[in-house]
Protein backbone atom coordinates (compact mmCIF):
# COMPACT_ATOMS: atom_id res chain seq x y z
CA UNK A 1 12.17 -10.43 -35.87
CA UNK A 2 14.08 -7.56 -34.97
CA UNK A 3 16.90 -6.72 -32.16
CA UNK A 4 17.85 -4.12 -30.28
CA UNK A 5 21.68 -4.51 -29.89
CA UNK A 6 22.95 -1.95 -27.45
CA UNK A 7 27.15 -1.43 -27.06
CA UNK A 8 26.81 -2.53 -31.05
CA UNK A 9 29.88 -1.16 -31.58
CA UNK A 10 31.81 -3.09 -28.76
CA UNK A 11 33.45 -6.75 -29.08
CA UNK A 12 30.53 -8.38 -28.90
CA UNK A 13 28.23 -6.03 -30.09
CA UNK A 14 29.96 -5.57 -33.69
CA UNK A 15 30.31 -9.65 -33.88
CA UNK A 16 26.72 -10.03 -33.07
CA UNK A 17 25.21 -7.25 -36.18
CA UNK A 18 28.42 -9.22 -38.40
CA UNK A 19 27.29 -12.83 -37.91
CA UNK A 20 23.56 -12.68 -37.80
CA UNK A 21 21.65 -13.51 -40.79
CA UNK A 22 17.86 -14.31 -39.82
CA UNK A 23 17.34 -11.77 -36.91
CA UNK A 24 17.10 -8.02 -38.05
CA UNK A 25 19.66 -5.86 -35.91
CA UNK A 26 19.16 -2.23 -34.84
CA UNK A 27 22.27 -0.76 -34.49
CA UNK A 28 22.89 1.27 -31.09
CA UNK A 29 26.02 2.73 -29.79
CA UNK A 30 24.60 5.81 -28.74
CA UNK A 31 22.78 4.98 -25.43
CA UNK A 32 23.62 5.14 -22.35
CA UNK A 33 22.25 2.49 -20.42
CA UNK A 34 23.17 3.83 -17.26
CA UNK A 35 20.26 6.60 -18.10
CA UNK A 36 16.89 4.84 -17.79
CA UNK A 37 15.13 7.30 -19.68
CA UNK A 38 17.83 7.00 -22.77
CA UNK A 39 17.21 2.75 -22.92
CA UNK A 40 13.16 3.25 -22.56
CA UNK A 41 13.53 5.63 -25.08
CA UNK A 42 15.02 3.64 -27.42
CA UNK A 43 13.05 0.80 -27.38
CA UNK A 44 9.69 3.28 -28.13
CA UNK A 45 11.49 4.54 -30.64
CA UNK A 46 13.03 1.31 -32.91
CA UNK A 47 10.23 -1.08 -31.39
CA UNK A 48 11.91 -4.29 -31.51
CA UNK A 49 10.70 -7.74 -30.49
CA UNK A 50 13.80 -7.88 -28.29
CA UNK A 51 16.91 -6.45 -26.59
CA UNK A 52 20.20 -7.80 -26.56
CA UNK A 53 22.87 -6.28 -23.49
CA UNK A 54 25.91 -6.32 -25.15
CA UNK A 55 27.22 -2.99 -23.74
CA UNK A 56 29.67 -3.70 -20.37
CA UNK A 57 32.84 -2.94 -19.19
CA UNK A 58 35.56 -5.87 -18.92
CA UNK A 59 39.00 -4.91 -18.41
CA UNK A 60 38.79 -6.47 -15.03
CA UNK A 61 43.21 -5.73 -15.00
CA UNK A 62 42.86 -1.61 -15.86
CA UNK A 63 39.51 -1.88 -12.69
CA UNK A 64 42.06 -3.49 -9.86
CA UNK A 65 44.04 0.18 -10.82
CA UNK A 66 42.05 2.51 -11.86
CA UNK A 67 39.44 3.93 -9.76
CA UNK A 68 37.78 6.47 -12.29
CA UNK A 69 37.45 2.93 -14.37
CA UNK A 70 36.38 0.66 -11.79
CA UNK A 71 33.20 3.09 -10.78
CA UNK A 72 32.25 3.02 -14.48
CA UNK A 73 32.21 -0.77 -14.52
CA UNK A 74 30.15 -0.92 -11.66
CA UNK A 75 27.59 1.32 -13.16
CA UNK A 76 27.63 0.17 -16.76
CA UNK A 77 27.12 -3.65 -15.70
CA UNK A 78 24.94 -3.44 -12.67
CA UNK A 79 22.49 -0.33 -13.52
CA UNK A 80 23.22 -0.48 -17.11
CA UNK A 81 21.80 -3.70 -16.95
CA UNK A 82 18.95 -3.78 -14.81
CA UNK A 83 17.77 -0.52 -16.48
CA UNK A 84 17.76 -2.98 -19.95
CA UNK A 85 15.70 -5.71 -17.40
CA UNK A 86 13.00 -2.79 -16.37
CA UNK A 87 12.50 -1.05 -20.13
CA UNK A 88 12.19 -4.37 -21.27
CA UNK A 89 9.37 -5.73 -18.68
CA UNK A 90 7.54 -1.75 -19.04
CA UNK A 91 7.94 -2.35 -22.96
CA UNK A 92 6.62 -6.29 -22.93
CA UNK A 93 9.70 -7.16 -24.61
CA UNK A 94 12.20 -9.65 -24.33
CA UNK A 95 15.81 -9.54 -22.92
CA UNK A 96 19.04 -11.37 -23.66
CA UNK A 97 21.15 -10.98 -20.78
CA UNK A 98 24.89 -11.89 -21.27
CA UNK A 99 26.35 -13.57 -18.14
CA UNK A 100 29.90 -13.96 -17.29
CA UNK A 101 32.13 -17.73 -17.39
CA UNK A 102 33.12 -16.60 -14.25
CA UNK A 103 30.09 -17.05 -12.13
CA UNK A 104 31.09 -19.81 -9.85
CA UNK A 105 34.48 -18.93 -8.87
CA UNK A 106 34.61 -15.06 -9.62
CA UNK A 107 37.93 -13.97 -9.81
CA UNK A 108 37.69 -10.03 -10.06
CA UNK A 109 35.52 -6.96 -9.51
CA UNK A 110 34.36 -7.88 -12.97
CA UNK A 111 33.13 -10.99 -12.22
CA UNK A 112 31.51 -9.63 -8.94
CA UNK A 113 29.93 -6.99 -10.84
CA UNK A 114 28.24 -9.18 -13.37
CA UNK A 115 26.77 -11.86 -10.50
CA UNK A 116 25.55 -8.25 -8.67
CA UNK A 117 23.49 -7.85 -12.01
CA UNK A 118 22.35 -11.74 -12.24
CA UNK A 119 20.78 -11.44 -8.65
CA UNK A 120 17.71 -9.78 -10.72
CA UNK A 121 18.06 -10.74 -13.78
CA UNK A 122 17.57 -14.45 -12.51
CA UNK A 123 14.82 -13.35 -10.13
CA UNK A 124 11.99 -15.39 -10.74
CA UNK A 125 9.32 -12.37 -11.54
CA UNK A 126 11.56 -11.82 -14.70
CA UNK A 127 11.65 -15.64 -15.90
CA UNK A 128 8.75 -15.24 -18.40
CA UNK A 129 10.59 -12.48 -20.38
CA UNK A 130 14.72 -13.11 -20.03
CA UNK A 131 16.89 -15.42 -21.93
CA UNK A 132 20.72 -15.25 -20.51
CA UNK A 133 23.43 -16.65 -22.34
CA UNK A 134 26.26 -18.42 -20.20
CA UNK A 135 29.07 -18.28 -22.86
CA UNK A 136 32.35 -19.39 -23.01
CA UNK A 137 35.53 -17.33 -22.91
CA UNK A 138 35.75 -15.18 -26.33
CA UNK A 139 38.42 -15.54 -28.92
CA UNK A 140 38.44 -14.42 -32.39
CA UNK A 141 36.25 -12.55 -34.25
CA UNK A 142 36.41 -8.54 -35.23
CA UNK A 143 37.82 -6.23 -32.94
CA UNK A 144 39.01 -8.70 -30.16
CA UNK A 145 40.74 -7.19 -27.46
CA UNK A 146 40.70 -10.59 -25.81
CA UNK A 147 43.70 -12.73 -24.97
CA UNK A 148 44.26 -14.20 -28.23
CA UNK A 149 44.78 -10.53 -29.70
CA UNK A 150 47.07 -10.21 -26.56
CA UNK A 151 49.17 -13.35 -27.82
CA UNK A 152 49.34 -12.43 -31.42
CA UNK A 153 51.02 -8.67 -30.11
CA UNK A 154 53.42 -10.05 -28.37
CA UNK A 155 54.44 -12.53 -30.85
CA UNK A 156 54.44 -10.05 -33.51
CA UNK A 157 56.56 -7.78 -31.04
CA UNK A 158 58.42 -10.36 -29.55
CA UNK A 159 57.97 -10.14 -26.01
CA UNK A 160 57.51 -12.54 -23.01
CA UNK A 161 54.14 -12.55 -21.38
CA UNK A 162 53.28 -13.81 -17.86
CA UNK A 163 50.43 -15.89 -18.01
CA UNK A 164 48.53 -17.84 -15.18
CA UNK A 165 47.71 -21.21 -15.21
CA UNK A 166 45.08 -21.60 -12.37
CA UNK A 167 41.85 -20.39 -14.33
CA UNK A 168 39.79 -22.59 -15.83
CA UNK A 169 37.42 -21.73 -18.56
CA UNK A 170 36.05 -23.37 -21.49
CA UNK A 171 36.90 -20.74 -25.12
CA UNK A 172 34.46 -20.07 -27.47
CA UNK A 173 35.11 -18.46 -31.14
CA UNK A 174 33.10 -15.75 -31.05
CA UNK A 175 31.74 -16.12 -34.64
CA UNK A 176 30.30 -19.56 -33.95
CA UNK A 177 29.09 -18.26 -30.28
CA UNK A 178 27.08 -15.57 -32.38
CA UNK A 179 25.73 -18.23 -34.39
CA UNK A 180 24.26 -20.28 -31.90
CA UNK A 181 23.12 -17.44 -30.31
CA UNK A 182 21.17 -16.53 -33.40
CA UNK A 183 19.71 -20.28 -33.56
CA UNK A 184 18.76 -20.29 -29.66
CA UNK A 185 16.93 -17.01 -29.79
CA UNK A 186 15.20 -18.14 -33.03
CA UNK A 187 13.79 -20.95 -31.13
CA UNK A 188 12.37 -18.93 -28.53
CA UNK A 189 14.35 -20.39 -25.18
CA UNK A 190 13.92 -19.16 -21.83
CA UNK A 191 15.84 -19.43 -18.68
CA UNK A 192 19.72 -20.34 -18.89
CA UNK A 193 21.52 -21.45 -22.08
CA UNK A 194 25.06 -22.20 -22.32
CA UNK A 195 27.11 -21.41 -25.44
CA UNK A 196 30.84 -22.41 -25.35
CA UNK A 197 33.00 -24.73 -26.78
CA UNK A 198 33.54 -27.98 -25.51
CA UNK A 199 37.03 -28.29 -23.68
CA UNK A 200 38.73 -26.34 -20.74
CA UNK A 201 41.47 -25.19 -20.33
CA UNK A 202 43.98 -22.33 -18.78
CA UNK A 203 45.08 -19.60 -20.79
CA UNK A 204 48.81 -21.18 -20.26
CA UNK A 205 47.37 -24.09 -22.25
CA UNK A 206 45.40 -22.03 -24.50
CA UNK A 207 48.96 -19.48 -25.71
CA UNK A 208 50.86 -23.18 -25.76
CA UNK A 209 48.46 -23.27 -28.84
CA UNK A 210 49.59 -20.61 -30.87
């Protein structure tokens, strides 16, 4: 079984091609999925048995700020993904669509941008040929730019940080989200799964654990 793993070299991306063992990856940082042509392209050319979306943008604090950011976002997880969605259904191929923990009680333009995505990506006419992931909130693994790798800096460096405690989310380690990843798409699922750990808490509570 092979995957096509586009933004391979982003946070998720790079953990996916480290941790999987049984699925062949295709490595693909090149592609912009906000050009349809590039993604249908590169699924002629590698011909995998299925796609994973890893590439989006998710520095929902530097999109509040920065317009110029903010547009890319938009584009990158709304028309980067349904392009994945359409090359996938024109190519008879499968798609793993990576939702955000944030679906319920969205928080950001992130957040917003990601359920703008879901709206087809859930649509019934793709059901036969989508698998999305409802994960966890990352931590860990290589090249985290999450809010553990936050906490270590500022220990390190020795600064305060103000953090919320009004978010709820549930953390996953990104190495063992990768691996059940690997096991769910092995079994050939459908539909919704959900991959995260199996307590909640704030990010307060989570740095009160370092």
């Amino acid at each position: 079984m092979k995957a096509l793993i586009f933004g391979s070299n982003g946070y998720l991306g790079s953990n996916i091609i480290k941790t999987f063992t049984q699925i062949e990856t295709i490595n693909n940082y090149f592609t912009d999925t906000v050009n349809f042509s590039e993604v249908n392209s590169a699924i002629k050319i590698t011909q995998p048995d299925l796609v994973i979306n890893a590439s989006a943008k998710v520095n929902e604090d530097l999109a509040e700020t920065n317009i110029a950011y903010w547009q890319e976002m938009i584009k990158v997880n709304i028309l980067g993904s349904l392009h994945c969605l359409k090359a996938c259904q024109l190519n008879n191929i499968k798609l793993i669509h990576i939702k955000t923990p944030f679906e319920i009680a969205p928080i950001d333009d992130y957040s917003l941008s990601k359920i703008a995505a879901n709206s087809f990506v859930d649509a019934k006419k793709y059901e036969n040929m989508t698998l999305k992931i409802l994960p966890g909130w990352f931590f860990g693994g290589i090249n985290s730019k999450q809010f553990d790798a936050l906490l270590v800096r500022a220990v390190k460096e020795k600064k305060s940080l103000g953090i919320t405690n009004n978010s709820y989310c549930v953390p996953v380690y990104m190495p063992d989200f990768c691996k059940e990843l690997e096991n769910v798409i092995i079994e050939n699922k459908f539909g919704v799964q959900t991959i995260s750990g199996t307590e909640s808490c704030t990010r307060y509570e989570f740095a009160n654990c370092f």
